[in-house]
C-alpha atoms as a PDB file:
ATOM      1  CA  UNK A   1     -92.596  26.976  22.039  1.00  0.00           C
ATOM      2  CA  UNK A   2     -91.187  27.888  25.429  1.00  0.00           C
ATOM      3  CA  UNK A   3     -93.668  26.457  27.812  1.00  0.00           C
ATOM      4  CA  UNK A   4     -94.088  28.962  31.009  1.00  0.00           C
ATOM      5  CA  UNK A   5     -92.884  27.216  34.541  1.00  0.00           C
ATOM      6  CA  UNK A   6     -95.902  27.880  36.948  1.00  0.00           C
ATOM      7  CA  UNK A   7     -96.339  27.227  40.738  1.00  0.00           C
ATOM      8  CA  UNK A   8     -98.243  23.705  41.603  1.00  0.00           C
ATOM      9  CA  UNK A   9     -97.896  23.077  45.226  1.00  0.00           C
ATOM     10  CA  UNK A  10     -94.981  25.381  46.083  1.00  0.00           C
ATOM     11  CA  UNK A  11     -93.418  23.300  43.541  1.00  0.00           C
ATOM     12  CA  UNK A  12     -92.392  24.450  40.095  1.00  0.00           C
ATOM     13  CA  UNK A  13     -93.532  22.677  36.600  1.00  0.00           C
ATOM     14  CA  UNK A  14     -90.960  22.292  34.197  1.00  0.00           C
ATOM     15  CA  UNK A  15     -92.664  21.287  30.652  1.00  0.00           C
ATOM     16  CA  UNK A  16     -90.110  23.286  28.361  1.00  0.00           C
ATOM     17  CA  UNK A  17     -90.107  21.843  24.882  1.00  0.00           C
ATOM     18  CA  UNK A  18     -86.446  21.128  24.136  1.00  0.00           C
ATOM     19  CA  UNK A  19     -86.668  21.761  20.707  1.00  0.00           C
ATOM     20  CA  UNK A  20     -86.158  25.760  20.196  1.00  0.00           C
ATOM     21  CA  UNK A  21     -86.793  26.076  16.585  1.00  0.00           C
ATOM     22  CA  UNK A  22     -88.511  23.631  13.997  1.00  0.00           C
ATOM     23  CA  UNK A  23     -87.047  23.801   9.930  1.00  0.00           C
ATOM     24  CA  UNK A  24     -88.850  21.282   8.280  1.00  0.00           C
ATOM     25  CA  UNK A  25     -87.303  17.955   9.091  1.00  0.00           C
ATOM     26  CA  UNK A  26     -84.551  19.741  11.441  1.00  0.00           C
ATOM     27  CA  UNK A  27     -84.978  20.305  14.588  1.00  0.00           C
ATOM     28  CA  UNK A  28     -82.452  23.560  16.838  1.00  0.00           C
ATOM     29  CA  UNK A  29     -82.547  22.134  20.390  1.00  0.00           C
ATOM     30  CA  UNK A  30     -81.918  24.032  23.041  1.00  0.00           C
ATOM     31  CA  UNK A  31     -79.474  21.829  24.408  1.00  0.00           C
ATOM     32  CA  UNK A  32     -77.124  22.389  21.350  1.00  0.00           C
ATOM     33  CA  UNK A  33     -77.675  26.224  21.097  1.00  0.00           C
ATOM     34  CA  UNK A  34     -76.798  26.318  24.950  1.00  0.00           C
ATOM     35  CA  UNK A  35     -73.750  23.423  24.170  1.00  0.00           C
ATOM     36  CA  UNK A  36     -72.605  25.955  21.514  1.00  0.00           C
ATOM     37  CA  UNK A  37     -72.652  28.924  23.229  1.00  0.00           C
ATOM     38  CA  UNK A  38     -70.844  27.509  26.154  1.00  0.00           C
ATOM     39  CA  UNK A  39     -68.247  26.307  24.227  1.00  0.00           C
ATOM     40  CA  UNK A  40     -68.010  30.469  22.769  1.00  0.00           C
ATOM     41  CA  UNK A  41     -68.021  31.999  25.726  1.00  0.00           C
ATOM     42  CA  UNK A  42     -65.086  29.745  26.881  1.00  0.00           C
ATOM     43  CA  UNK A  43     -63.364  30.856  23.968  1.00  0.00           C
ATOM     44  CA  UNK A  44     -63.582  34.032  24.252  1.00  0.00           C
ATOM     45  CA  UNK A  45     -62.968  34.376  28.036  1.00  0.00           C
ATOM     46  CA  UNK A  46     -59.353  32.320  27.145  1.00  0.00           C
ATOM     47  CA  UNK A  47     -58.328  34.587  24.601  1.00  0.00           C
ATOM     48  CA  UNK A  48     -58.225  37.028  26.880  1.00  0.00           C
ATOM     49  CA  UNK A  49     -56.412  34.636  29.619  1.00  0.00           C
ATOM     50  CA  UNK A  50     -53.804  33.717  26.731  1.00  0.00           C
ATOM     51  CA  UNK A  51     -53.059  37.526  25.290  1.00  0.00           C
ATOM     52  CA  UNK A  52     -53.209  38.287  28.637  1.00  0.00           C
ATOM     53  CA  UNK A  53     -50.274  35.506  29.387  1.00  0.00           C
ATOM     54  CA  UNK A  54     -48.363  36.286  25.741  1.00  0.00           C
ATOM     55  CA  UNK A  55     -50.086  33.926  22.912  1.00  0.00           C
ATOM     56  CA  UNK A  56     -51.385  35.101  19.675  1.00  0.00           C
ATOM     57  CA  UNK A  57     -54.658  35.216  18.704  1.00  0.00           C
ATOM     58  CA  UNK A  58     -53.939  32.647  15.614  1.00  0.00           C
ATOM     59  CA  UNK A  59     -52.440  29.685  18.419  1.00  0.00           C
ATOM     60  CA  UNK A  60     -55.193  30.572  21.255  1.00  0.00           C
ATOM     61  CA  UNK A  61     -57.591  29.933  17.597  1.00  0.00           C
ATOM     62  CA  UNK A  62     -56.111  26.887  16.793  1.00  0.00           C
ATOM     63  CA  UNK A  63     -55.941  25.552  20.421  1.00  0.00           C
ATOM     64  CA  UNK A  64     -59.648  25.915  21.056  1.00  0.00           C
ATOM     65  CA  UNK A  65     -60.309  24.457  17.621  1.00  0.00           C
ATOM     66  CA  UNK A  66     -58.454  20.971  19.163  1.00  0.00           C
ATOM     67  CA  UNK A  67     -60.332  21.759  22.519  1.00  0.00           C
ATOM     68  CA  UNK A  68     -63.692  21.521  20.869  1.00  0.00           C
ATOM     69  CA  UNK A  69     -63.003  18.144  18.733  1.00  0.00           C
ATOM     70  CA  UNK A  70     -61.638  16.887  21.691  1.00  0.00           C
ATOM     71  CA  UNK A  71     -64.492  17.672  24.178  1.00  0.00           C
ATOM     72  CA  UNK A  72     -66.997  16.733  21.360  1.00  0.00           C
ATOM     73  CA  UNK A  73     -65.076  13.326  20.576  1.00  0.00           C
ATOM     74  CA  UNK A  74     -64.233  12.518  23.788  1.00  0.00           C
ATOM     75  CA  UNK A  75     -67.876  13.091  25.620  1.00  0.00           C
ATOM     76  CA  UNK A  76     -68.976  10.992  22.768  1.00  0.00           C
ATOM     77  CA  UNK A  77     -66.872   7.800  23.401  1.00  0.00           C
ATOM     78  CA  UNK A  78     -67.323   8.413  26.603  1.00  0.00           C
ATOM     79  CA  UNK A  79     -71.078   7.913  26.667  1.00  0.00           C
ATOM     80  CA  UNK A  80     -71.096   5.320  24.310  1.00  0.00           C
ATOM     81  CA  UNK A  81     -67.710   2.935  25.446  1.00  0.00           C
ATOM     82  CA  UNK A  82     -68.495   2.987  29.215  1.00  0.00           C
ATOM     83  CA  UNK A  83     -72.766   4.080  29.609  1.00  0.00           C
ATOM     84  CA  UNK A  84     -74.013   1.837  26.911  1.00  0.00           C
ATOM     85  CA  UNK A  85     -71.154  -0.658  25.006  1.00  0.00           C
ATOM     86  CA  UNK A  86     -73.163  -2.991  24.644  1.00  0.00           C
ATOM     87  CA  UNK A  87     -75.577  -1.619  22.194  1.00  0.00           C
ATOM     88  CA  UNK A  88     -72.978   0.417  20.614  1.00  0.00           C
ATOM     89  CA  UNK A  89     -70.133  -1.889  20.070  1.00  0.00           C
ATOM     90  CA  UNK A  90     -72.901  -4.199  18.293  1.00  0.00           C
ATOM     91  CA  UNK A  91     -74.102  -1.154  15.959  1.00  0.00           C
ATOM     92  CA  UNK A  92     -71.023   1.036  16.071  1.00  0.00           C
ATOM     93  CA  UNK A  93     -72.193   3.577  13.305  1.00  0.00           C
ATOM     94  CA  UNK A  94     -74.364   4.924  15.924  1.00  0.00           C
ATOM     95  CA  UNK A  95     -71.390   5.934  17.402  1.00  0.00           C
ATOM     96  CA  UNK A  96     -70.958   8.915  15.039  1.00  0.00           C
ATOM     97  CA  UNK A  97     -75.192  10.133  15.103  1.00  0.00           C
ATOM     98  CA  UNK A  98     -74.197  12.861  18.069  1.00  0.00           C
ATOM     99  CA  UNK A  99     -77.217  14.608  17.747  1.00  0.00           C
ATOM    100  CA  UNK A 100     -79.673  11.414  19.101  1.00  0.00           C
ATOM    101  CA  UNK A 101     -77.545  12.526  22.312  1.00  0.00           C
ATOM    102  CA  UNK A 102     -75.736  10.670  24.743  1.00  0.00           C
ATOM    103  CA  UNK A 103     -72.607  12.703  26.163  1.00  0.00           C
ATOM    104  CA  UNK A 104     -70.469  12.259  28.851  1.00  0.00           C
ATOM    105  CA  UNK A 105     -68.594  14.577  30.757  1.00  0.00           C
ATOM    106  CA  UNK A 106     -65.652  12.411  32.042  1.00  0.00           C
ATOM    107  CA  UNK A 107     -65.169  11.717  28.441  1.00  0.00           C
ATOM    108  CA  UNK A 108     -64.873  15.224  27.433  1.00  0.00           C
ATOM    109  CA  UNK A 109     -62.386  15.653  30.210  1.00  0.00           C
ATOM    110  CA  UNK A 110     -60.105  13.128  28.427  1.00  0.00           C
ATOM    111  CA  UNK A 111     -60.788  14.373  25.196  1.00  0.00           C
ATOM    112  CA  UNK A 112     -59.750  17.999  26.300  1.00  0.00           C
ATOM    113  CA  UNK A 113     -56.545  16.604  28.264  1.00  0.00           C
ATOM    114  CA  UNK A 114     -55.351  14.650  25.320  1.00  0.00           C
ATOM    115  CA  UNK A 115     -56.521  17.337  22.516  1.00  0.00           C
ATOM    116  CA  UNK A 116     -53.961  19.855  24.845  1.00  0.00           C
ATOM    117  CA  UNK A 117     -51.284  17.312  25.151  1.00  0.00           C
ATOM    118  CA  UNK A 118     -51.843  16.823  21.019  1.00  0.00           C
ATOM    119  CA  UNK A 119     -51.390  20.772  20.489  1.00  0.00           C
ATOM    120  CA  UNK A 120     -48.468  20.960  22.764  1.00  0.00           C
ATOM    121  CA  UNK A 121     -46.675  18.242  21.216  1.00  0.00           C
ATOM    122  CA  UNK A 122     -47.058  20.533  17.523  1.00  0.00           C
ATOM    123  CA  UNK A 123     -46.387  23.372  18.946  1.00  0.00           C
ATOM    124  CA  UNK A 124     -43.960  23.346  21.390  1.00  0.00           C
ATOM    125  CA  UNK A 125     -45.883  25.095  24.144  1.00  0.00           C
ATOM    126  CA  UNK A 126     -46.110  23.114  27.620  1.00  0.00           C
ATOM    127  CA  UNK A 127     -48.534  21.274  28.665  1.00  0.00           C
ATOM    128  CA  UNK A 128     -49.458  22.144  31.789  1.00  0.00           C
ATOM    129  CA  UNK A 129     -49.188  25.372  31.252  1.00  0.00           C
ATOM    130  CA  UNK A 130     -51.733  25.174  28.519  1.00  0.00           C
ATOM    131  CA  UNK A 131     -54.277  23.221  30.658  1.00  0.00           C
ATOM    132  CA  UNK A 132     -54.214  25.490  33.747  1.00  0.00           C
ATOM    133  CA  UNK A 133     -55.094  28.173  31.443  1.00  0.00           C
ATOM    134  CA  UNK A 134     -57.464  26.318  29.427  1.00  0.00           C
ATOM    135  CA  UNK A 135     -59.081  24.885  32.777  1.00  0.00           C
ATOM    136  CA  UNK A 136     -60.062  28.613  33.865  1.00  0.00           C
ATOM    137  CA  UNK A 137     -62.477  28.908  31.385  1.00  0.00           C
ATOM    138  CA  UNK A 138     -63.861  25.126  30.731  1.00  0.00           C
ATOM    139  CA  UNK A 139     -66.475  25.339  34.288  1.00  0.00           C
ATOM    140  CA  UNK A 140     -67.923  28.350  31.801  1.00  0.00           C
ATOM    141  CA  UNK A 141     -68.647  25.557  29.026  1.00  0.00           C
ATOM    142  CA  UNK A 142     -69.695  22.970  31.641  1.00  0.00           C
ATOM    143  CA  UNK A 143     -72.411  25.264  33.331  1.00  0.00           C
ATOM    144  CA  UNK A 144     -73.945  25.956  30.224  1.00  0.00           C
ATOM    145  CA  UNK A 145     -74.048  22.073  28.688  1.00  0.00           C
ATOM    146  CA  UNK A 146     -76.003  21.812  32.493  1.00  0.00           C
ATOM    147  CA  UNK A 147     -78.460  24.064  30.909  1.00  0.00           C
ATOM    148  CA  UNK A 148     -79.044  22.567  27.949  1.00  0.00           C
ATOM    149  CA  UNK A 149     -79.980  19.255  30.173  1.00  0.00           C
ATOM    150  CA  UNK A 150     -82.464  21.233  32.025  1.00  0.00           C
ATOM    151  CA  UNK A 151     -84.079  22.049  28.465  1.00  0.00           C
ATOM    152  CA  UNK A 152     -84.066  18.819  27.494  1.00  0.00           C
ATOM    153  CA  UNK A 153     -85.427  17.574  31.119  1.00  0.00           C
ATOM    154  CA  UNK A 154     -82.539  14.913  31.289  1.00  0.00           C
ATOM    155  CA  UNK A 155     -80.117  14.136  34.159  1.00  0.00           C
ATOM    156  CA  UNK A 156     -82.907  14.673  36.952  1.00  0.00           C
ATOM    157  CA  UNK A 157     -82.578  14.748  40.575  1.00  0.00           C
ATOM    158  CA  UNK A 158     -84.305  11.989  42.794  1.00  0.00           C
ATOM    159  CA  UNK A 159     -87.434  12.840  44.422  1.00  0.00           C
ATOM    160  CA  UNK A 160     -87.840  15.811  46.760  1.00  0.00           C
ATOM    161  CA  UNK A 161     -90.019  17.950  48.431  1.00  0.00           C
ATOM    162  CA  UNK A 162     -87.981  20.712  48.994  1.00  0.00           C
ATOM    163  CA  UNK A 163     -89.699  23.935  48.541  1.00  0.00           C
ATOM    164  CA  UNK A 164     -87.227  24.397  45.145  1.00  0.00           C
ATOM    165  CA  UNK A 165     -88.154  21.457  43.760  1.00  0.00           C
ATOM    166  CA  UNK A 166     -88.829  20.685  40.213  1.00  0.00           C
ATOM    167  CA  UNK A 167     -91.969  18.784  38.744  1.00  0.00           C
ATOM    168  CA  UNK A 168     -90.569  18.071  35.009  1.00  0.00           C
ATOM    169  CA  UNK A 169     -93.748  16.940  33.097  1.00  0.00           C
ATOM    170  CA  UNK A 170     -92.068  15.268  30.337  1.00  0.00           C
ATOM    171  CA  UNK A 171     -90.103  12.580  32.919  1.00  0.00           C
ATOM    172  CA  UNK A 172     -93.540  12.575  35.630  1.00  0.00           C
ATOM    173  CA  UNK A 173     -95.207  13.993  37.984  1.00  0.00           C
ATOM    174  CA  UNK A 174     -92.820  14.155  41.434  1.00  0.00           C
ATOM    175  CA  UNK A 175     -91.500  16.748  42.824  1.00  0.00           C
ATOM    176  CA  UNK A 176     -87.635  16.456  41.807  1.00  0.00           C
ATOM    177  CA  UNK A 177     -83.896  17.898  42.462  1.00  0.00           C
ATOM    178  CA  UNK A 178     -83.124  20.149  40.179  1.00  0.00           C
ATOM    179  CA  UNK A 179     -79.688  18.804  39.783  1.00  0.00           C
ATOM    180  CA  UNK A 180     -79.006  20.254  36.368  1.00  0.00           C
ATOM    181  CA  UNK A 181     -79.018  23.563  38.219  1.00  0.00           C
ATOM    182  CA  UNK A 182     -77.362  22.268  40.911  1.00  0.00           C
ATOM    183  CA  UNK A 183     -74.594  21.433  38.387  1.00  0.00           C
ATOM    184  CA  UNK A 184     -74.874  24.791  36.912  1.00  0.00           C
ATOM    185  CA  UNK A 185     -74.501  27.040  39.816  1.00  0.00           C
ATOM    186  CA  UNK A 186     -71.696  24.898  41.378  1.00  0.00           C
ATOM    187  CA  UNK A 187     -69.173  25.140  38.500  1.00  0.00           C
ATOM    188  CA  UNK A 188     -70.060  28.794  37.736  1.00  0.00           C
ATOM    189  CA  UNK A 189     -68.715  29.091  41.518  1.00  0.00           C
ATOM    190  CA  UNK A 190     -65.627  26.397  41.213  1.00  0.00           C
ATOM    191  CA  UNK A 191     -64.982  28.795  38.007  1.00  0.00           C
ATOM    192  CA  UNK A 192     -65.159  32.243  40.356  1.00  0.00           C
ATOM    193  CA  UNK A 193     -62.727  30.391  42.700  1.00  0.00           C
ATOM    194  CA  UNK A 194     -60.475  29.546  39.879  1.00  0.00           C
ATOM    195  CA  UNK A 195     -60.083  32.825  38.600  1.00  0.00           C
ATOM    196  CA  UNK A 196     -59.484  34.717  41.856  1.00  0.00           C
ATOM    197  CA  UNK A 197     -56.599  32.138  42.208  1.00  0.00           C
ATOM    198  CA  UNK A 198     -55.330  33.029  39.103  1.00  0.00           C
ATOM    199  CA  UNK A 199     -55.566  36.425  39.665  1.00  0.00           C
ATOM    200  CA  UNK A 200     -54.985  37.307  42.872  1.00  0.00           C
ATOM    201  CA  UNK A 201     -51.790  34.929  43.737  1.00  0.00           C
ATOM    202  CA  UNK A 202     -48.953  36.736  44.534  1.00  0.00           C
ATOM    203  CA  UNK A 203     -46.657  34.188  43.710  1.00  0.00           C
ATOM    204  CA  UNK A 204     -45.892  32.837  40.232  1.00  0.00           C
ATOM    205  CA  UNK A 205     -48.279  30.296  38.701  1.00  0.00           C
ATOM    206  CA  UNK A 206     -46.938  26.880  38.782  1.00  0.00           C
ATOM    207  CA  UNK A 207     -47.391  24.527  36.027  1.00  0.00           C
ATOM    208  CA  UNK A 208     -50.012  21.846  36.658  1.00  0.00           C
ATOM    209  CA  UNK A 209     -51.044  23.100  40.086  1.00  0.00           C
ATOM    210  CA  UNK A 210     -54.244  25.270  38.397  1.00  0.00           C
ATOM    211  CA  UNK A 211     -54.870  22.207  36.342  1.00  0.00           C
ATOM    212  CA  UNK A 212     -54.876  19.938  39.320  1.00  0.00           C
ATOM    213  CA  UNK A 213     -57.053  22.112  41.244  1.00  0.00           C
ATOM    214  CA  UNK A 214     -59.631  21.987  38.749  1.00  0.00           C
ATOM    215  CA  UNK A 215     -59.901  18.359  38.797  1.00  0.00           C
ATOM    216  CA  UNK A 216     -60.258  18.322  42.689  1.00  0.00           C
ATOM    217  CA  UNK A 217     -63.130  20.414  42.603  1.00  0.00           C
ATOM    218  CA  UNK A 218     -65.028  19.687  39.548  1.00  0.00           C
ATOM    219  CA  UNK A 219     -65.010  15.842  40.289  1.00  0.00           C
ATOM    220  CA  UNK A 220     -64.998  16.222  43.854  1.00  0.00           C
ATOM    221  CA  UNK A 221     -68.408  18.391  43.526  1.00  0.00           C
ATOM    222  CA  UNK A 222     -69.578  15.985  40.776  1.00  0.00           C
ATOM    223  CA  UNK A 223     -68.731  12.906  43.063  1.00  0.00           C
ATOM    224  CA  UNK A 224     -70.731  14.366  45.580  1.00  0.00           C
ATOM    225  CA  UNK A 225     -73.771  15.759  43.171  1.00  0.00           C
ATOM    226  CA  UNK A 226     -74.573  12.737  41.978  1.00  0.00           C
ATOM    227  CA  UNK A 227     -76.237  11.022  45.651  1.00  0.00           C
ATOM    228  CA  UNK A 228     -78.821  13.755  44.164  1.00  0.00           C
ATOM    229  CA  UNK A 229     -79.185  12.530  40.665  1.00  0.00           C
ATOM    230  CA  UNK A 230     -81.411   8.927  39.430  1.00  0.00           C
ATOM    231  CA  UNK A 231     -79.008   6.638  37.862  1.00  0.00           C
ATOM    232  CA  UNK A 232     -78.287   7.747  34.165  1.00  0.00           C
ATOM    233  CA  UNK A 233     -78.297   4.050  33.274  1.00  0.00           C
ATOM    234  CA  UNK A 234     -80.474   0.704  34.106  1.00  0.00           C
ATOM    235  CA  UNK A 235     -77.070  -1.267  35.106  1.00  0.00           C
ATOM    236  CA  UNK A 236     -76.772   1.820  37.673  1.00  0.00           C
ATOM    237  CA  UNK A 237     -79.620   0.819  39.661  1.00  0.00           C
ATOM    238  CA  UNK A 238     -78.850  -0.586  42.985  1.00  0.00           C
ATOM    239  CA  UNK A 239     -75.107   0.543  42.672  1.00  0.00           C
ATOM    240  CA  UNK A 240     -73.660   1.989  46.150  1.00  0.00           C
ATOM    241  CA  UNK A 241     -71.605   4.448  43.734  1.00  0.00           C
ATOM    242  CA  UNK A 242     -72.552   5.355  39.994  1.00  0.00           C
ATOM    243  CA  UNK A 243     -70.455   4.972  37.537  1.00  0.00           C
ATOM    244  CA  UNK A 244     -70.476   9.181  37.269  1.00  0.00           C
ATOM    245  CA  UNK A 245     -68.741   8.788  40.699  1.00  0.00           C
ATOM    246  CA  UNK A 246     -66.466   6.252  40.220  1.00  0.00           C
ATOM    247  CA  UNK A 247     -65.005   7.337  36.796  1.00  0.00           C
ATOM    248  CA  UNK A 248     -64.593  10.692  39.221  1.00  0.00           C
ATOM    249  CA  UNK A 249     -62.412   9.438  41.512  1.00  0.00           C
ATOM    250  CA  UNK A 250     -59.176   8.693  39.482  1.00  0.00           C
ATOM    251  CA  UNK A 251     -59.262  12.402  38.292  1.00  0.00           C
ATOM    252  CA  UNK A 252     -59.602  13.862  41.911  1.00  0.00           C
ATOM    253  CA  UNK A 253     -56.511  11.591  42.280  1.00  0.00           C
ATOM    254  CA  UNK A 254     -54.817  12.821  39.198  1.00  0.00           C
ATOM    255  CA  UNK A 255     -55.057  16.581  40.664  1.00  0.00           C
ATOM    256  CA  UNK A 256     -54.339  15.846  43.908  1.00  0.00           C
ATOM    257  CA  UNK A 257     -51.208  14.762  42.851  1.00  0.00           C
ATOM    258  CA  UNK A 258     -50.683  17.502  40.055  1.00  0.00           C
ATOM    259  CA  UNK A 259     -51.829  19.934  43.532  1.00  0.00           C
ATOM    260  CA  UNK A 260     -48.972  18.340  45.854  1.00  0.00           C
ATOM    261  CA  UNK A 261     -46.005  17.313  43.785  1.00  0.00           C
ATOM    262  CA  UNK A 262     -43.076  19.961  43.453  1.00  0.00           C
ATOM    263  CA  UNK A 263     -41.963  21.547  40.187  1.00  0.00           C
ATOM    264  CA  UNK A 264     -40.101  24.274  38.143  1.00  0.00           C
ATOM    265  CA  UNK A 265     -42.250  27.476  38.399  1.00  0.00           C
ATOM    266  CA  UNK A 266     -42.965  29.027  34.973  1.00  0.00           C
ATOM    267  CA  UNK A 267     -43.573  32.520  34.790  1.00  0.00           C
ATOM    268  CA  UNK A 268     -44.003  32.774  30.810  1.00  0.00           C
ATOM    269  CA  UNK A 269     -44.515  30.245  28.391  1.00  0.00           C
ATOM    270  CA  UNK A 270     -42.134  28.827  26.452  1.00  0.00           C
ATOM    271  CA  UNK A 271     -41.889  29.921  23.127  1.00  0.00           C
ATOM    272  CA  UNK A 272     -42.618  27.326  20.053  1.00  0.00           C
ATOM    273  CA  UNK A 273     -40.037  25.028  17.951  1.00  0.00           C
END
């Protein structure tokens, strides 16, 4: 049951149980109902980016089918190859048991890029101009995965006393960041920013720049977000920079550069071989 969040202190309790609905031996979590119907509401806000921009309802389905293997994939190996490979390259099947959790975010950037550059390569659309349109709506999907770690009372903030703070009962008893909101609210407004870009330029969209500007901000806001967070890992402790910030920083690069270099504006996309 949804526990209520009460005022202790000018301080609010968190004590949610992250399991929404019990079936026996199965368990609905909260964190994949809110994972699920991130990934949804993506899709549907980017079918109506790519009718909007000319592409049929059959390749926009088949592009966010890639887009959610790859997030889902990548996240995955991403948790497991660079959080924790010890444990996991010693018992590798526990690779594939997703829902014990551990997923990362940098690794479901990868997995999206490549899943895109896969699709493209089939179809003949360009690259680029996929991922700019695809990186409008994937903040959408990232807010609500943020959400899901608040239900499960995972990825907290350090200790605090600010008068916001959170006291989640199932990690202890101090007064904590609420980073997973933090999270939340800061790529709903990267993904307000994107938009008006997208729709309010007067001049025509450029291939990769969208794309690169997403990077900037998601991993320059996640760079900085995480001086909030406790270490997501024991080898983190002690570390001047996380290993959330430093797998950040090549990606900021990456769209920096995507942001600055010159190129061929494309108004429409390129029709498939």
């Amino acid at each position: 049951m949804l526990a209520m969040t009460v005022a202790v202190h000018d301080w609010l309790v968190w004590n949610v149980n992250p399991v929404l609905v019990q079936l026996g031996p199965l368990g609905i979590r909260w964190y994949g109902v809110l994972f699920a119907a991130g990934l949804l509401a993506a899709y549907e806000a980017g079918w109506r980016i790519f009718q909007r921009d000319g592409m049929p309802r059959a390749e926009v389905d088949r592009l966010f089918g890639y887009v959610t293997i790859g997030t889902i994939v990548g996240a995955r190996l991403g948790h497991t190859l660079l959080y924790e490979p010890g444990f996991y390259l010693t018992h590798p099947l526990n690779i594939l048991y997703v829902w014990r959790g551990g997923l990362a975010s940098h690794g479901g950037a990868v997995g999206i890029i490549l899943a895109v550059w896969w699709f493209a390569r089939r179809t003949g659309r360009p690259m680029l101009w996929l991922l700019d349109r695809v990186s409008l709506v994937a903040p959408i999907a990232a807010a609500s995965i943020r959400l899901g770690n608040l239900f499960n009372s995972e990825i907290v903030g350090k200790p605090s006393e600010v008068p916001w703070a959170f006291i989640f009962e199932r990690v202890d008893q101090r007064p904590r960041h609420p980073a997973q909101l933090y999270e939340a609210l800061g790529y709903v407004v990267i993904g307000l920013i994107l938009w008006l870009a997208y729709r309010r330029s007067s001049l025509p969209l450029q291939n990769g720049r969208l794309f690169g500007a997403t990077l900037v901000l998601i991993f320059s806001f996640r760079f900085a977000i995480e001086f909030l967070k406790e270490p997501q890992v024991a080898a983190e402790a002690g570390m001047l920079f996380d290993l959330g910030q430093l797998l950040s920083v090549p990606l900021v690069v990456v769209g920096a550069i995507l942001m600055l270099l010159p190129r061929r504006t494309v108004t429409e996309p390129q029709p498939p071989h």
